[in-house]
C-alpha atoms as a PDB file:
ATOM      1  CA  UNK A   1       0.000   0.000   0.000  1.00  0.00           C
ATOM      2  CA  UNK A   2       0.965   3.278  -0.344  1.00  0.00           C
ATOM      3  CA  UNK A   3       2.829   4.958   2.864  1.00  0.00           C
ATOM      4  CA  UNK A   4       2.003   8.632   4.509  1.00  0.00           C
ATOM      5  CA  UNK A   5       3.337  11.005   2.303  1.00  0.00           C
ATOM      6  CA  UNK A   6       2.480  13.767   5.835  1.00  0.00           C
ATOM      7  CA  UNK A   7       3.843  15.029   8.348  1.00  0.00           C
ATOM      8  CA  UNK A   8       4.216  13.480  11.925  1.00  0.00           C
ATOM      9  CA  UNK A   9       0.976  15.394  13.169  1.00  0.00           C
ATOM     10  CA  UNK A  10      -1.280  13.570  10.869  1.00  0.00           C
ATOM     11  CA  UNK A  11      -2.634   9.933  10.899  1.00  0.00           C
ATOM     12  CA  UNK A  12      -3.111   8.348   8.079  1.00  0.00           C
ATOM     13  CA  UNK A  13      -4.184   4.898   6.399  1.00  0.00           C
ATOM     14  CA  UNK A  14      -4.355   3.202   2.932  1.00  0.00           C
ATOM     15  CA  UNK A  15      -6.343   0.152   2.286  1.00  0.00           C
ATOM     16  CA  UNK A  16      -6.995  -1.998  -0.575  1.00  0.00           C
ATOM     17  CA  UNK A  17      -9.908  -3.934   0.680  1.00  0.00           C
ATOM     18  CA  UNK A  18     -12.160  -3.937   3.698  1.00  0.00           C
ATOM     19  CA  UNK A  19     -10.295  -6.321   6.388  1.00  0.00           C
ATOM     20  CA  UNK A  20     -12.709  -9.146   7.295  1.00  0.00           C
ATOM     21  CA  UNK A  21     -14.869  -8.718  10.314  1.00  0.00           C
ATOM     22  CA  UNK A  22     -15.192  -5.000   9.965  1.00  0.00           C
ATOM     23  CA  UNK A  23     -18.163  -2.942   8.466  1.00  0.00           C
ATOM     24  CA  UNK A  24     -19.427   0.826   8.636  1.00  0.00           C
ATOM     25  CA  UNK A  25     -22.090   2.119  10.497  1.00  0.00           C
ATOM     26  CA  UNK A  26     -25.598   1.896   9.257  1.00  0.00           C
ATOM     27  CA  UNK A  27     -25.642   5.790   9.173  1.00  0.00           C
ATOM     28  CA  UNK A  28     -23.313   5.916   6.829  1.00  0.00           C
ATOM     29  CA  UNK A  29     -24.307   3.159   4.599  1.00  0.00           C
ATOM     30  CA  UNK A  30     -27.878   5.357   4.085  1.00  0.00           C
ATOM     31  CA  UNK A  31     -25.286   8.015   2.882  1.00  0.00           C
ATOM     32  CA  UNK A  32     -25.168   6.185  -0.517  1.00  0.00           C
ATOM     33  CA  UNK A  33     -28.128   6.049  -3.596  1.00  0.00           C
ATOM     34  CA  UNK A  34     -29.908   3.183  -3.809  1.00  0.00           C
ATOM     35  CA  UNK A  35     -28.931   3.197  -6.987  1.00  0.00           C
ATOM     36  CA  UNK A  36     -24.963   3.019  -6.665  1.00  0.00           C
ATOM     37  CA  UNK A  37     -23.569   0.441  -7.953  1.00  0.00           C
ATOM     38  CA  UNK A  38     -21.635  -1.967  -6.478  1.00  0.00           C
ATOM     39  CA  UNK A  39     -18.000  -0.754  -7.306  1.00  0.00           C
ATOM     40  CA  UNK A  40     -19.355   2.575  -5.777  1.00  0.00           C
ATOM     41  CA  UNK A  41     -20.505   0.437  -3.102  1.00  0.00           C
ATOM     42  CA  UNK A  42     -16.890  -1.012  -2.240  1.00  0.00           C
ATOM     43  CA  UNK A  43     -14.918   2.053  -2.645  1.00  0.00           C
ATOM     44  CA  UNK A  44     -17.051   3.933  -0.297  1.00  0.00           C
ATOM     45  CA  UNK A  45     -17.273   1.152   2.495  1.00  0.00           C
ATOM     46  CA  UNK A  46     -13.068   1.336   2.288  1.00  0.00           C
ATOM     47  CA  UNK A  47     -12.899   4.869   2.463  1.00  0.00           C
ATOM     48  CA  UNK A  48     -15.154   5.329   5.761  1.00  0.00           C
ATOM     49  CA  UNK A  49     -13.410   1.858   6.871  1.00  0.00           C
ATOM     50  CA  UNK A  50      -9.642   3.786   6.566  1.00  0.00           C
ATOM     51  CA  UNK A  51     -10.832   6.786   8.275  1.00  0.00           C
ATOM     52  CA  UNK A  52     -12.294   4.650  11.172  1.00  0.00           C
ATOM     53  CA  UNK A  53      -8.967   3.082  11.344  1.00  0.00           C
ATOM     54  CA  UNK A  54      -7.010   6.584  10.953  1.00  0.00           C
ATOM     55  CA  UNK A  55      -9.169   7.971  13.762  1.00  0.00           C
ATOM     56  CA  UNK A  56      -8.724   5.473  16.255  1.00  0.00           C
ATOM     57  CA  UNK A  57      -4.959   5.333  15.834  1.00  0.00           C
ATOM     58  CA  UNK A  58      -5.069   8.979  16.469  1.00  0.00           C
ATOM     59  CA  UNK A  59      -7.098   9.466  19.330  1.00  0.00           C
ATOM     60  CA  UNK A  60      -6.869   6.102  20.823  1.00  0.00           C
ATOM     61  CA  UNK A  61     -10.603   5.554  20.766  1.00  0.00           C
ATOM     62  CA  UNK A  62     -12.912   4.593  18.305  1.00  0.00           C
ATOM     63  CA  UNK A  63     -14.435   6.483  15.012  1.00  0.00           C
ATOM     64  CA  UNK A  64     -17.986   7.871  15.845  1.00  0.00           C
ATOM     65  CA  UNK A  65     -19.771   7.674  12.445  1.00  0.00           C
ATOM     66  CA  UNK A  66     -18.826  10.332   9.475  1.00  0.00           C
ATOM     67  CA  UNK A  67     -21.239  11.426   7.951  1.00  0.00           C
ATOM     68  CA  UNK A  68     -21.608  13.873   4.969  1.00  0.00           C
ATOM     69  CA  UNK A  69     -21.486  17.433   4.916  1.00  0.00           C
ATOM     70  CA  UNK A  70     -23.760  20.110   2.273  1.00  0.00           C
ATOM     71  CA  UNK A  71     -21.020  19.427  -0.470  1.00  0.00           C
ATOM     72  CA  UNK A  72     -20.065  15.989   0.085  1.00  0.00           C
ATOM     73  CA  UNK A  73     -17.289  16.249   2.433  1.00  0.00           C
ATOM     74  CA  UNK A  74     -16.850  13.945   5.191  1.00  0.00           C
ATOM     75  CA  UNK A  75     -18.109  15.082   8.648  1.00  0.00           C
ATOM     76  CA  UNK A  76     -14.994  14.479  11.428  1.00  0.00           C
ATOM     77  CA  UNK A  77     -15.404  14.837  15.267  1.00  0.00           C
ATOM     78  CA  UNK A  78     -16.158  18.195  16.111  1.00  0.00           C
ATOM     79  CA  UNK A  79     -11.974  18.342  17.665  1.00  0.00           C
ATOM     80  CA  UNK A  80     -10.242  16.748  14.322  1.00  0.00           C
ATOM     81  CA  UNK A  81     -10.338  17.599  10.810  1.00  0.00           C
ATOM     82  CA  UNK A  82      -9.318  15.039   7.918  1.00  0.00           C
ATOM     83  CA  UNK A  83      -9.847  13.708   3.994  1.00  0.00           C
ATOM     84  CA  UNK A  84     -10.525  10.911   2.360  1.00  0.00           C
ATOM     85  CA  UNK A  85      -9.757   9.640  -1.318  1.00  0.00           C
ATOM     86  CA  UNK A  86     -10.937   6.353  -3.366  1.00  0.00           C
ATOM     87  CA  UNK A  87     -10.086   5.101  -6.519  1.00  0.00           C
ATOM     88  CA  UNK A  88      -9.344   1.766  -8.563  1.00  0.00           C
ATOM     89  CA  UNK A  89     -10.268  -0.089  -5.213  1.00  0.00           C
ATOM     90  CA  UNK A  90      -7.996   1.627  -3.274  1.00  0.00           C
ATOM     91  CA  UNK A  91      -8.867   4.112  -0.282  1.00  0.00           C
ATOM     92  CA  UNK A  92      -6.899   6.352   1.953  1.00  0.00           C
ATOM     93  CA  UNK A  93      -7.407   8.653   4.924  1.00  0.00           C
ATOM     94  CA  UNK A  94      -5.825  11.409   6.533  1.00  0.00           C
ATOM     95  CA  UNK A  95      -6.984  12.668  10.050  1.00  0.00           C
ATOM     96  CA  UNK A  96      -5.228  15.228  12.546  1.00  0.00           C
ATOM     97  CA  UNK A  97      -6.286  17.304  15.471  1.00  0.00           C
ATOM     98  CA  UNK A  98      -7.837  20.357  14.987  1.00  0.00           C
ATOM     99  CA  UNK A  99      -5.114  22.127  17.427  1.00  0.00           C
ATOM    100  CA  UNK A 100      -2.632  20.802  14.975  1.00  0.00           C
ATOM    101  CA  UNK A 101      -3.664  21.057  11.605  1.00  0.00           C
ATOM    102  CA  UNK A 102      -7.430  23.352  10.704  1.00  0.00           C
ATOM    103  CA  UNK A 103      -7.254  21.740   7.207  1.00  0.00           C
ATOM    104  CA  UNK A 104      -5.951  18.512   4.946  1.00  0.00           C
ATOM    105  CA  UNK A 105      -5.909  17.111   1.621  1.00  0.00           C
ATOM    106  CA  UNK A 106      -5.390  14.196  -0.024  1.00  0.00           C
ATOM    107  CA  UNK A 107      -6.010  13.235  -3.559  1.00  0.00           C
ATOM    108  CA  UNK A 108      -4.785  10.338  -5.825  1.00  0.00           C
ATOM    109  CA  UNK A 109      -5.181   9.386  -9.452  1.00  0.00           C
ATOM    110  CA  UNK A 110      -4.304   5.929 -11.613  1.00  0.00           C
ATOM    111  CA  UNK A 111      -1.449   7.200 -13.842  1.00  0.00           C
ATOM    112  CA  UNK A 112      -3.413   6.129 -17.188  1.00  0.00           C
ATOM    113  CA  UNK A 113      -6.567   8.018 -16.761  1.00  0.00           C
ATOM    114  CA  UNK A 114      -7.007  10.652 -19.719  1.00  0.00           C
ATOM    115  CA  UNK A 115      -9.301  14.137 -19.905  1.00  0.00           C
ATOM    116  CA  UNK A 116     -10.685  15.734 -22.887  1.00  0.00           C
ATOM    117  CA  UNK A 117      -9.452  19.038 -23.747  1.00  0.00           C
ATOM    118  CA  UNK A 118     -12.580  20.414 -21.970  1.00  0.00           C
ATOM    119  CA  UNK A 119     -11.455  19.374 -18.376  1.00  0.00           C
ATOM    120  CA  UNK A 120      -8.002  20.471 -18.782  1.00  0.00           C
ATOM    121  CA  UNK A 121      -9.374  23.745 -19.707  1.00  0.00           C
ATOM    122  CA  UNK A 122     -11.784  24.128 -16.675  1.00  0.00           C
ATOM    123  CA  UNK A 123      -8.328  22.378 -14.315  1.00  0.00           C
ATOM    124  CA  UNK A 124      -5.106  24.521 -15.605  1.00  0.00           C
ATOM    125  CA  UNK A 125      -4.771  27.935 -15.908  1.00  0.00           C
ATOM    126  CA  UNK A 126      -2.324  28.864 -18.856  1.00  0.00           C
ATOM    127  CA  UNK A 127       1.212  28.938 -16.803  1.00  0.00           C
ATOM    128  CA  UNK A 128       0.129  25.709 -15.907  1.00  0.00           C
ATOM    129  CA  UNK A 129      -0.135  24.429 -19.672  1.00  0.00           C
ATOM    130  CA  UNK A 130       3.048  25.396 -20.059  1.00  0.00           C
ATOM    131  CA  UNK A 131       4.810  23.445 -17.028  1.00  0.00           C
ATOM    132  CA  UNK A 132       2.300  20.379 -18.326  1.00  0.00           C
ATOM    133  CA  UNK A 133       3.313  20.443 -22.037  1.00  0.00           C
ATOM    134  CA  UNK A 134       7.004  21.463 -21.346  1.00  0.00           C
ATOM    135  CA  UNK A 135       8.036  17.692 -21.504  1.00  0.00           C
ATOM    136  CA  UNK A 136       5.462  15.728 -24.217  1.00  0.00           C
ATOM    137  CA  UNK A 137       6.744  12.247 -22.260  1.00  0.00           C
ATOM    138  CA  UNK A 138       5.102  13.335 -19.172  1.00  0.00           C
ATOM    139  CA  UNK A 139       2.613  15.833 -20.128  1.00  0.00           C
ATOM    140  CA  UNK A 140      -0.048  13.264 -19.149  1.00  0.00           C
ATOM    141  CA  UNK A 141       1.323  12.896 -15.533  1.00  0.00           C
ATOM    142  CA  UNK A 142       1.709  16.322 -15.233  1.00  0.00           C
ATOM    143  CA  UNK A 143      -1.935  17.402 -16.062  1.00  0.00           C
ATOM    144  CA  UNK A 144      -3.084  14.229 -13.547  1.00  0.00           C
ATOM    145  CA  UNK A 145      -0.728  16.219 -10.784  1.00  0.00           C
ATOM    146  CA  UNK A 146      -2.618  19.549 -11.271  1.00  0.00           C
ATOM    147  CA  UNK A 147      -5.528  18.070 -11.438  1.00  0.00           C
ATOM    148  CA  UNK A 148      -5.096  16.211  -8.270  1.00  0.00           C
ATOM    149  CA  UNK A 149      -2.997  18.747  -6.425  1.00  0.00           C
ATOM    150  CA  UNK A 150      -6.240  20.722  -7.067  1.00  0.00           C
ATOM    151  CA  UNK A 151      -8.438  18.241  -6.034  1.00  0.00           C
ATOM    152  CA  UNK A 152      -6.361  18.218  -2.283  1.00  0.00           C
ATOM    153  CA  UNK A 153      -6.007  22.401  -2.130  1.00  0.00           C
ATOM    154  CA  UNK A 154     -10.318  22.320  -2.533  1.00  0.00           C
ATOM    155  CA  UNK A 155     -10.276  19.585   0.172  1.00  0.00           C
ATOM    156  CA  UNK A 156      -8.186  20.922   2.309  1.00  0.00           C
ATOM    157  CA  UNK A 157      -9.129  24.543   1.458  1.00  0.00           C
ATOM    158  CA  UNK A 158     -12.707  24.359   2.135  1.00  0.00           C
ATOM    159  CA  UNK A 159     -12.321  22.702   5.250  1.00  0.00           C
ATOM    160  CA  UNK A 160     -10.840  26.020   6.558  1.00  0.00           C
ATOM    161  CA  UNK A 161     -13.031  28.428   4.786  1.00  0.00           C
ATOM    162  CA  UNK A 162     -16.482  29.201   3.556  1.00  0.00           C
ATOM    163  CA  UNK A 163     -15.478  30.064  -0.160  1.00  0.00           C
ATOM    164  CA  UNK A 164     -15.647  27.208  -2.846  1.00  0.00           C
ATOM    165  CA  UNK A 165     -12.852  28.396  -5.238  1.00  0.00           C
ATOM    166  CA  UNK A 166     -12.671  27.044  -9.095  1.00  0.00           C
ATOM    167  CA  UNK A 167      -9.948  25.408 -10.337  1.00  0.00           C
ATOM    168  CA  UNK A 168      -8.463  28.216 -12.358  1.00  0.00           C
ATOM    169  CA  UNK A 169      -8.624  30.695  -8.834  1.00  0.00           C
ATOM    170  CA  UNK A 170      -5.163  29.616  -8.044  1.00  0.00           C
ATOM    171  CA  UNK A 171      -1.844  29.232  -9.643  1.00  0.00           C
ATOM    172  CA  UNK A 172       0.228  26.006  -8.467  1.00  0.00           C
ATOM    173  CA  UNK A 173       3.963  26.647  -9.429  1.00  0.00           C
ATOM    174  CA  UNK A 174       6.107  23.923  -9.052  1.00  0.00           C
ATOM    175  CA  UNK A 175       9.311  24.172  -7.078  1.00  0.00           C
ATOM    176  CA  UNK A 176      12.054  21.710  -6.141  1.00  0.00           C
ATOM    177  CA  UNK A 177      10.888  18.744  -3.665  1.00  0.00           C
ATOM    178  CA  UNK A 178       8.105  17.903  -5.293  1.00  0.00           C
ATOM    179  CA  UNK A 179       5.895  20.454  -4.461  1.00  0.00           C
ATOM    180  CA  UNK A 180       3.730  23.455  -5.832  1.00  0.00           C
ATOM    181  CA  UNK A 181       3.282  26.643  -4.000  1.00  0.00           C
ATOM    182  CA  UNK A 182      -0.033  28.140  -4.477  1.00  0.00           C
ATOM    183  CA  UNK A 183      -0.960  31.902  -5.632  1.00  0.00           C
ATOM    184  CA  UNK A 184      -4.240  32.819  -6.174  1.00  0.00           C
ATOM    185  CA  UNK A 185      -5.860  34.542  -8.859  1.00  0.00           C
ATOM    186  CA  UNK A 186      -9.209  35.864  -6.782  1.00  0.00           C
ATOM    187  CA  UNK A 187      -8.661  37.297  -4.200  1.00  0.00           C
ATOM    188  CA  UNK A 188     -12.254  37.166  -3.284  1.00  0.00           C
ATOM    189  CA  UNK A 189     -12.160  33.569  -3.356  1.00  0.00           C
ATOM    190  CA  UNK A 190      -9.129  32.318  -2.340  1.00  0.00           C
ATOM    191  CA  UNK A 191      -7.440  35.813  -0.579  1.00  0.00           C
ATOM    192  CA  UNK A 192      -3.648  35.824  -0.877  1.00  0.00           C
ATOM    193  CA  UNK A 193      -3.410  36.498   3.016  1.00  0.00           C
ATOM    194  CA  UNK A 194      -4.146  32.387   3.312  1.00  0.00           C
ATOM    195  CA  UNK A 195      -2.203  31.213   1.186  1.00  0.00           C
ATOM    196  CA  UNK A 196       0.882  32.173   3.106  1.00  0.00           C
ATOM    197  CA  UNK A 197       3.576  29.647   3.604  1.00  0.00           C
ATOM    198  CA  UNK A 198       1.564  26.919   2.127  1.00  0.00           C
ATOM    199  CA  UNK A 199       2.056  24.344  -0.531  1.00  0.00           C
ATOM    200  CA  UNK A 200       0.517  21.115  -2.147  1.00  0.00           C
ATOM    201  CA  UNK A 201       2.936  18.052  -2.138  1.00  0.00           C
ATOM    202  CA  UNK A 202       3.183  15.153  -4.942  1.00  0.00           C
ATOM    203  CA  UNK A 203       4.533  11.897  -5.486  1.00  0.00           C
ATOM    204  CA  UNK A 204       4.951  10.041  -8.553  1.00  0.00           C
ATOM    205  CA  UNK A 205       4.533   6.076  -7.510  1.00  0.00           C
ATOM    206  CA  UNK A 206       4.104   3.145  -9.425  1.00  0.00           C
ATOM    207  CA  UNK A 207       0.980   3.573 -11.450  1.00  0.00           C
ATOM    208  CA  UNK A 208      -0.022   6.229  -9.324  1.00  0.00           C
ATOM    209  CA  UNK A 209      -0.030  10.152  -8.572  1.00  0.00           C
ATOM    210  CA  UNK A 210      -0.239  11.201  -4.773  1.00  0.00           C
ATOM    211  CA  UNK A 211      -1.281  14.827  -3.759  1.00  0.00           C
ATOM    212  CA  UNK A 212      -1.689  16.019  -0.093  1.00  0.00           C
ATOM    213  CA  UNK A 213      -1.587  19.493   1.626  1.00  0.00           C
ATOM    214  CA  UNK A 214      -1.644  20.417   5.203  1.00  0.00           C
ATOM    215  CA  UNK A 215      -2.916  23.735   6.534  1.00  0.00           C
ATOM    216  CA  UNK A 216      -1.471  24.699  10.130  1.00  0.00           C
ATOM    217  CA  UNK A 217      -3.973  25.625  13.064  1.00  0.00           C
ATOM    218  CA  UNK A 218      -3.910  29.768  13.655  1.00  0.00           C
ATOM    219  CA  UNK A 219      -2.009  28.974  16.821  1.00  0.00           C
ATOM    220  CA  UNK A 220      -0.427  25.912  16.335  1.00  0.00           C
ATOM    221  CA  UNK A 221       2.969  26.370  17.897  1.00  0.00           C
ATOM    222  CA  UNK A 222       2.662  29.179  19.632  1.00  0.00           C
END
């Protein structure tokens, strides 16, 4: 599985399947359409199973039910904050106290998945093009990493704050380390005051791209 790409402050799990013996709450299981299907089904059931699992190990005791939120997002225990991702089977979740950490991403993609021309559009603002198509070997990977890096900032982003920014409202520049820093481009959405000091990490795995961001509590280490 893949390991924590975080910091020391954050717990954080990766499954692959739901271990035997374990299930979600009923609560959450009435989250989900009648209608999913099952793949939905399975993917969902491991990402509420990891963040059970990423709770517990943080806090010692174990995951109340989370729930979802107005725009999807998870609900966490009124003292920690977190994110979850699923894809291709695989589930992961991220979890921190809210003294710690007021906001976290975490986004990953299979390395072959393609856009149209129409999503990279609405994903990458024009500097970006230009880092993506820089290198025609990797252009694909590249777009996947903005997309995902993007996918963790509005994760971790809205956590923090009541604005739901677009995709093209910031500017992820890439700098050494594997990492973008972020500048915004509205500064009614996304003011450049909160952006301070922060970035979006990446990794480039094995048929995967990993994305994650932490946003530091107001007073944490003070």
């Amino acid at each position: 599985m893949i390991a924590s790409p975080f910091s020391e402050h954050v717990s954080f799990v990766c499954l692959g399947s739901v271990p035997e013996g374990l299930d979600i709450y009923r609560e959450e299981a009435l989250i989900l359409s009648p209608k999913a299907v099952s793949k939905r089904r399975t993917e969902f059931k491991t990402g509420r199973v990891a963040a059970h699992r990423a709770v517990q190990r943080l806090t010692g005791q174990p995951s109340p039910p989370i729930l979802k939120g107005q725009r999807g997002e998870p609900l966490w225990p009124d003292h920690l904050v977190g994110s979850i991702a699923h894809t291709d089977g695989i589930a992961m979740a991220a979890v921190a106290f809210q003294a710690v950490l007021k906001g976290i991403g975490v986004d990953f993609e299979l390395k072959d998945r393609r856009f149209s021309t129409a999503i990279s559009d609405r994903v990458c603002t024009d500097a970006e093009k230009l880092w993506v198509n820089e290198d025609a070997q990797e252009s694909a990977q590249r777009f996947l990493t903005v997309f995902s890096a993007k996918e963790s900032f509005y994760k971790a982003y809205t956590t923090c704050y009541r604005a739901e920014p677009a995709f093209t409202d910031v500017l992820l520049c890439v700098v050494e380390g594997q990492r973008f820093t972020i500048k915004t481009l509205n500064e009614h959405t996304v003011p450049s005051r909160t952006l301070e000091g922060l970035f979006v990490g990446y990794k480039w795995l094995d048929g995967y791209v990993v994305t994650f961001m932490e946003i530091p509590a107001d007073d944490a280490g003070s």
